[in-house]
N, C-alpha and C. Protein backbone atom coordinates (compact mmCIF):
# COMPACT_ATOMS: atom_id res chain seq x y z
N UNK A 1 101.69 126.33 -6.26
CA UNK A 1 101.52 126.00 -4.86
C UNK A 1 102.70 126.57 -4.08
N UNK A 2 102.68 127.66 -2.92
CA UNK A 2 103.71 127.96 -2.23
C UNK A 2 104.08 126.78 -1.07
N UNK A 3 105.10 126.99 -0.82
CA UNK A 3 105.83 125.99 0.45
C UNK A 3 105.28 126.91 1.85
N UNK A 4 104.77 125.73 2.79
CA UNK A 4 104.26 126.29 4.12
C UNK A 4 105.84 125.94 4.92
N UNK A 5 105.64 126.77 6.07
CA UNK A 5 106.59 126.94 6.71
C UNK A 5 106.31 126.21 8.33
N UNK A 6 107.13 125.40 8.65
CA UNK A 6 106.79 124.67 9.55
C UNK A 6 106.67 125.64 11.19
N UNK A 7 105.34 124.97 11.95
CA UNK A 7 105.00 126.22 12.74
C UNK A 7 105.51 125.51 14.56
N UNK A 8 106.25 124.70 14.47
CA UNK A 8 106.98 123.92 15.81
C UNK A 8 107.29 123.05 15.85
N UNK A 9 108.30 122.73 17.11
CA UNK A 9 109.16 121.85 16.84
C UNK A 9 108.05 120.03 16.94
N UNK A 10 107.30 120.35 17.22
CA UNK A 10 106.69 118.70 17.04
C UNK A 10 106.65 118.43 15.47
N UNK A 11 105.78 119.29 14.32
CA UNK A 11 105.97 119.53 13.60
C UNK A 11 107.02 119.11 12.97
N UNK A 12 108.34 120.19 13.01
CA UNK A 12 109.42 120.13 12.78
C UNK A 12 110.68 118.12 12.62
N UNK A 13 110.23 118.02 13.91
CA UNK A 13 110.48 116.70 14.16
C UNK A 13 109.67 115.85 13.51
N UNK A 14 108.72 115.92 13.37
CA UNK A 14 107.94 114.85 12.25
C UNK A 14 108.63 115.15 10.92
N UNK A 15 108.46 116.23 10.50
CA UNK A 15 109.42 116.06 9.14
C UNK A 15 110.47 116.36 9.04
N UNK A 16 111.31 116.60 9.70
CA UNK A 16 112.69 115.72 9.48
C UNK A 16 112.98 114.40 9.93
N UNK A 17 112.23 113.20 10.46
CA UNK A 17 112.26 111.74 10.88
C UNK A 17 112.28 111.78 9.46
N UNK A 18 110.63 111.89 9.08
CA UNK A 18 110.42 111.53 7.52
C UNK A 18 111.53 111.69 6.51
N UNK A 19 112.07 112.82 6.22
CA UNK A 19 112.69 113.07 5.23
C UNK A 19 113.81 112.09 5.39
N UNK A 20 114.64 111.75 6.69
CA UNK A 20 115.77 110.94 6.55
C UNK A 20 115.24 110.02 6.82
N UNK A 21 114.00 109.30 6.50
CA UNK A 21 113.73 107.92 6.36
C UNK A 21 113.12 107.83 4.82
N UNK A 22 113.24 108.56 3.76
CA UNK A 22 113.29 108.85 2.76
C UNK A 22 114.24 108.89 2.03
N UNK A 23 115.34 109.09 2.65
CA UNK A 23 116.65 108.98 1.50
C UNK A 23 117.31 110.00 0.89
N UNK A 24 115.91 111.25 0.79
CA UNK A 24 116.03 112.14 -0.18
C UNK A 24 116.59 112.90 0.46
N UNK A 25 117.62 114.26 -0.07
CA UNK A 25 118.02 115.50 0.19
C UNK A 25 116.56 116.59 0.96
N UNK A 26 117.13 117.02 1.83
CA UNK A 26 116.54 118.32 2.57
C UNK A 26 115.50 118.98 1.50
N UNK A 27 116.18 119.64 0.84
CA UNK A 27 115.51 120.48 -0.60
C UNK A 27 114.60 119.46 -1.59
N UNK A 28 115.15 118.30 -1.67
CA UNK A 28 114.05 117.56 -2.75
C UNK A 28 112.91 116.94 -1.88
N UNK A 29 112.98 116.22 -0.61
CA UNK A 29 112.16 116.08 0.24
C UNK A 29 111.28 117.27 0.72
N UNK A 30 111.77 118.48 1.06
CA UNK A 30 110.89 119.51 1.11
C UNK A 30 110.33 120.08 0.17
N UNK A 31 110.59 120.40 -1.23
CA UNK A 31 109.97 120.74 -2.23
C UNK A 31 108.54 119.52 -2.67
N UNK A 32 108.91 117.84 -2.31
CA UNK A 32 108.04 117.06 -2.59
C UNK A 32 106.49 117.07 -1.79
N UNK A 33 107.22 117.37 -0.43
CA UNK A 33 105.79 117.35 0.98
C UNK A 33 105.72 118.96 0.92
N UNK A 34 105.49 119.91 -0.16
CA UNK A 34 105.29 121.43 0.04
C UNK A 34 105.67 122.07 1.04
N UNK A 35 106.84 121.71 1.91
CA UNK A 35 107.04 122.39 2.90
C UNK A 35 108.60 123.09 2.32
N UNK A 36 108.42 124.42 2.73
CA UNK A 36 109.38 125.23 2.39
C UNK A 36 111.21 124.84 3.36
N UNK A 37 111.79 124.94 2.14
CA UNK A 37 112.89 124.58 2.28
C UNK A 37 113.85 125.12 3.47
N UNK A 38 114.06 126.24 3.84
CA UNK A 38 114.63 126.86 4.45
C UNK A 38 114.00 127.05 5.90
N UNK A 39 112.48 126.79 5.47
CA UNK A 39 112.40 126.88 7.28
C UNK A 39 112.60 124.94 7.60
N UNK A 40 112.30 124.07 6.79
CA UNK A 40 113.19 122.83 7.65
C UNK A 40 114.21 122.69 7.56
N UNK A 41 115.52 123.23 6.98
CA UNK A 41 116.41 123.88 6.96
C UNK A 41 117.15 123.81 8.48
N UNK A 42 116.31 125.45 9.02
CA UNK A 42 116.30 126.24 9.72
C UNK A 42 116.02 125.24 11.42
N UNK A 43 114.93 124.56 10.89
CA UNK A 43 114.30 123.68 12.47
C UNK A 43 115.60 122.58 12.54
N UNK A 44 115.83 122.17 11.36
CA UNK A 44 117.05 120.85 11.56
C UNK A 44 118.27 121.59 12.32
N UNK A 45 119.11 122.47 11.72
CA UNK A 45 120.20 122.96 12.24
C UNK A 45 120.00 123.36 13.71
N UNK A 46 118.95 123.84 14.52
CA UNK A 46 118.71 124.52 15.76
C UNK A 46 118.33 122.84 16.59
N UNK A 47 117.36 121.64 15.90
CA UNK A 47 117.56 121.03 16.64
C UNK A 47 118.24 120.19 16.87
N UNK A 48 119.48 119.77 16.07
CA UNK A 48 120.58 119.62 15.69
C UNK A 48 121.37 119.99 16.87
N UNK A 49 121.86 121.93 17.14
CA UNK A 49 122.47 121.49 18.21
C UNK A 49 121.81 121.53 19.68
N UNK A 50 120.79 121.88 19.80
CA UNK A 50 120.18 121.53 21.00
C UNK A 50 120.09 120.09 21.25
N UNK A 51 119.88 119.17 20.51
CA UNK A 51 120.19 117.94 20.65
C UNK A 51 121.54 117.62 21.17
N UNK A 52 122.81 117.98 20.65
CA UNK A 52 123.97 117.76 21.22
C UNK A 52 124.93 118.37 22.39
N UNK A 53 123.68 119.51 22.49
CA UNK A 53 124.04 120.41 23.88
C UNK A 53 123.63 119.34 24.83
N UNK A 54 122.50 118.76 24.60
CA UNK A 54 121.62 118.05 25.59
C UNK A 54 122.47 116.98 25.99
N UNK A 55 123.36 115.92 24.77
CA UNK A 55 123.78 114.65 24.96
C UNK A 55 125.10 115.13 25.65
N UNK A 56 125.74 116.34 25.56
CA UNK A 56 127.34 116.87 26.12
C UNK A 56 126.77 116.96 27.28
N UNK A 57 125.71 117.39 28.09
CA UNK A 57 125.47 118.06 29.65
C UNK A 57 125.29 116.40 30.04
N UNK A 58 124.55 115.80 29.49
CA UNK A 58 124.61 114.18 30.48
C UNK A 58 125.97 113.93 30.58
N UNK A 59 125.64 113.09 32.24
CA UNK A 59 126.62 112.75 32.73
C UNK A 59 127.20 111.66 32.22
N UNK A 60 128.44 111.42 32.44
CA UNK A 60 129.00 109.73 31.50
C UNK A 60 129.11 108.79 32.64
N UNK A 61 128.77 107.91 32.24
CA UNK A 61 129.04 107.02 33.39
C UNK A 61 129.56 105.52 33.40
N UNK A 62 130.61 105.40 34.04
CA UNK A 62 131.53 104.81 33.93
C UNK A 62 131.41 103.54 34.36
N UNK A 63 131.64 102.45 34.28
CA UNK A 63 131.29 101.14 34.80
C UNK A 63 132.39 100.60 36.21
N UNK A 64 131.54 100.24 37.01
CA UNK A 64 131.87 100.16 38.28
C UNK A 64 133.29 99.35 38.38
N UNK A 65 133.29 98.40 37.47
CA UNK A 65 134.79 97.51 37.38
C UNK A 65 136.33 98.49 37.32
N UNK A 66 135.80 99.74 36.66
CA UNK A 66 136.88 100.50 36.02
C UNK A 66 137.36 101.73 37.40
N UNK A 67 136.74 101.67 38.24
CA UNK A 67 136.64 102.27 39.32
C UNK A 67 137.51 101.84 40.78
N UNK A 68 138.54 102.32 41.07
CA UNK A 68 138.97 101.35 42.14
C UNK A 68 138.50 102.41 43.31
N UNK A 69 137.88 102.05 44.57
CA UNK A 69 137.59 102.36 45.54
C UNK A 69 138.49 102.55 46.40
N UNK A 70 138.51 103.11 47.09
CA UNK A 70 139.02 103.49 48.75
C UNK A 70 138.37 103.65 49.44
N UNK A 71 138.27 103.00 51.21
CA UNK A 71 137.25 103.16 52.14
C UNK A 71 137.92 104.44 52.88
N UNK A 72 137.18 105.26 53.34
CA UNK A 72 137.80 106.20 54.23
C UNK A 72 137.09 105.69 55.61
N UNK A 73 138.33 106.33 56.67
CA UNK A 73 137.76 106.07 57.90
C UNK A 73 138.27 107.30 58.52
N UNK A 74 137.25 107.85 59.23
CA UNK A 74 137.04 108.74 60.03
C UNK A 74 138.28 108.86 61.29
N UNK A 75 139.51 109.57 61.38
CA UNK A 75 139.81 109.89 62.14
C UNK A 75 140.11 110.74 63.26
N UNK A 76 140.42 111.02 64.89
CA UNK A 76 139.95 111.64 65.60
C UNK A 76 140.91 113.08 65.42
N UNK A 77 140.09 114.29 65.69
CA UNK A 77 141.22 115.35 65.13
C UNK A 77 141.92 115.23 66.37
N UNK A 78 141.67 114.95 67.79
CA UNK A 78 142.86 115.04 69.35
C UNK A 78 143.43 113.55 68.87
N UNK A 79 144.60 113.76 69.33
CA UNK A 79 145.54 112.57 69.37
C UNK A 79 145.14 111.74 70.64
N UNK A 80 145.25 110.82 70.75
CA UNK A 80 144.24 109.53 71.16
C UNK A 80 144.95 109.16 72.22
N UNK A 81 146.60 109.43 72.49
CA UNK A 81 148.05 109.26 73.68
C UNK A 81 147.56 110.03 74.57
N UNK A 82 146.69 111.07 74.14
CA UNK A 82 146.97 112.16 74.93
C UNK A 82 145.91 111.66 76.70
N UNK A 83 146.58 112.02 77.52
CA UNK A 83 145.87 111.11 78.56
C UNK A 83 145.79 112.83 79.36
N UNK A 84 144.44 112.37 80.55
CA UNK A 84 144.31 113.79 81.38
C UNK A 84 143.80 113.05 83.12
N UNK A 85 144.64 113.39 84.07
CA UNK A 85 144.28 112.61 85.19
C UNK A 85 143.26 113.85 86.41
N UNK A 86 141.90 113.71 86.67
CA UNK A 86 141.35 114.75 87.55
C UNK A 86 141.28 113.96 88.51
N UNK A 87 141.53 114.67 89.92
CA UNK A 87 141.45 114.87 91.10
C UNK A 87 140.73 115.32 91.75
N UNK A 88 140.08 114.26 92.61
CA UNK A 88 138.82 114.71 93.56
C UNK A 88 139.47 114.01 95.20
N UNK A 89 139.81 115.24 95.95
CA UNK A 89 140.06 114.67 97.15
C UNK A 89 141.16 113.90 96.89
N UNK A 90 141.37 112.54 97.55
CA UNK A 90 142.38 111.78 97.44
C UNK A 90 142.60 110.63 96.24
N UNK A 91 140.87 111.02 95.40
CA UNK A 91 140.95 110.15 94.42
C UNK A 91 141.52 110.87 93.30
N UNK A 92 141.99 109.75 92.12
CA UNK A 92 142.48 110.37 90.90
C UNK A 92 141.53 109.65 89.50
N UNK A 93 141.44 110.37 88.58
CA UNK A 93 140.31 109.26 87.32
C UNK A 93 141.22 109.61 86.12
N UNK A 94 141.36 108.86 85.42
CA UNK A 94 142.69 108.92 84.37
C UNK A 94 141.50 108.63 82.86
N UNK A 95 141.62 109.69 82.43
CA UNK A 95 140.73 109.52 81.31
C UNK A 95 141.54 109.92 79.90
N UNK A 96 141.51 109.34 78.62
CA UNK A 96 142.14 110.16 77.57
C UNK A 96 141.35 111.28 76.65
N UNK A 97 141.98 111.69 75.72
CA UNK A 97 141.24 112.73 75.05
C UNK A 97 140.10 112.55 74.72
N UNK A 98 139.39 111.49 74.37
CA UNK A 98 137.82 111.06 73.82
C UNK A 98 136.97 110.98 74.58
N UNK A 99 136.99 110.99 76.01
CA UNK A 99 136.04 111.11 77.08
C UNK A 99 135.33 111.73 76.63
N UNK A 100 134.12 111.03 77.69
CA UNK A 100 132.75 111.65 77.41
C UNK A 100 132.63 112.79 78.90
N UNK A 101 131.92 113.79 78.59
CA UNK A 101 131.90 115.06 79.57
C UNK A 101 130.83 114.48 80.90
N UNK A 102 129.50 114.11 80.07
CA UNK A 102 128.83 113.43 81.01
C UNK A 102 128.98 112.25 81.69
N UNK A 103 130.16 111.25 81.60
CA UNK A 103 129.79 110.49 82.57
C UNK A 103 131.11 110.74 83.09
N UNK A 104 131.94 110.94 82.76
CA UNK A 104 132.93 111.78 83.77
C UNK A 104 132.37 112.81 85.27
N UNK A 105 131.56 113.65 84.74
CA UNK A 105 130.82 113.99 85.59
C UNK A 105 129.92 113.33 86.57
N UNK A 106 129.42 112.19 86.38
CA UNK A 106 128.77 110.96 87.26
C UNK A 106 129.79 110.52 87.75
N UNK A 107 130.86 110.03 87.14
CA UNK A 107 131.91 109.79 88.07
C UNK A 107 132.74 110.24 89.41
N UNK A 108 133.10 111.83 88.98
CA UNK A 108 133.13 112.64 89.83
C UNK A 108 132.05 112.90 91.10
N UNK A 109 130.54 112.82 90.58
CA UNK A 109 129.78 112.93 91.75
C UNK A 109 130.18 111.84 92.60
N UNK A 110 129.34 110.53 91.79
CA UNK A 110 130.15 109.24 92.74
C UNK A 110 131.52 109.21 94.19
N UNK A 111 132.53 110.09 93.61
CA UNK A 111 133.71 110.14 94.05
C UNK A 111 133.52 111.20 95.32
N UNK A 112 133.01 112.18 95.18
CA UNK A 112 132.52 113.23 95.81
C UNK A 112 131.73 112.19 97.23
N UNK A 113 130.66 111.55 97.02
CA UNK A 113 130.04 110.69 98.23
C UNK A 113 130.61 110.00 99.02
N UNK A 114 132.08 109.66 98.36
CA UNK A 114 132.62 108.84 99.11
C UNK A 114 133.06 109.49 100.74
């Protein structure tokens, strides 16, 4: 009786579960189920390391306790002192760097009617 040669990895994976739930060596387990030695051999070692390529690329993940946080808060890139006074007529409007364009501008109209 010749040894068949295993034809994919589903295959493949079925008998190598078996064999290491058997006990037996690679070669005596494959010589017993007629399957040729060297090609399960061959399927173990390849899925072997594709298996551990697979478990190295997952991410690890770390438990939240072990983690100390920091909140960030958003600060303004103009310095916030910085003050700007416009002049309309005899009025003056004292606004700082964070003004808004549009209601400054309502303001100014406002000022303008007077």
């Amino acid at each position: 009786m010749s040894a068949r040669k295993i034809q994919d990895e589903t295959e493949a994976r079925e008998h190598i579960a078996k064999m290491r739930e058997s006990g037996l060596t690679l070669a005596t387990w494959a010589r017993s189920a007629g399957i040729d030695g060297r090609s399960l051999h061959a399927w173990n070692v390849n899925l072997s390391r594709s298996d551990s390529n697979a478990a190295r690329k997952t991410p690890k993940v770390r438990r939240v306790r072990d983690v100390k946080l920091v909140e960030l808060v958003p600060m303004s890139t103009v310095a916030s002192s910085a003050r700007y006074t416009v002049r309309v007529g005899q009025f003056a409007i004292d606004v700082d760097a964070r003004f808004e364009e549009a209601t400054l501008r309502r303001l100014i109209g406002v000022l303008r009617s007077c």
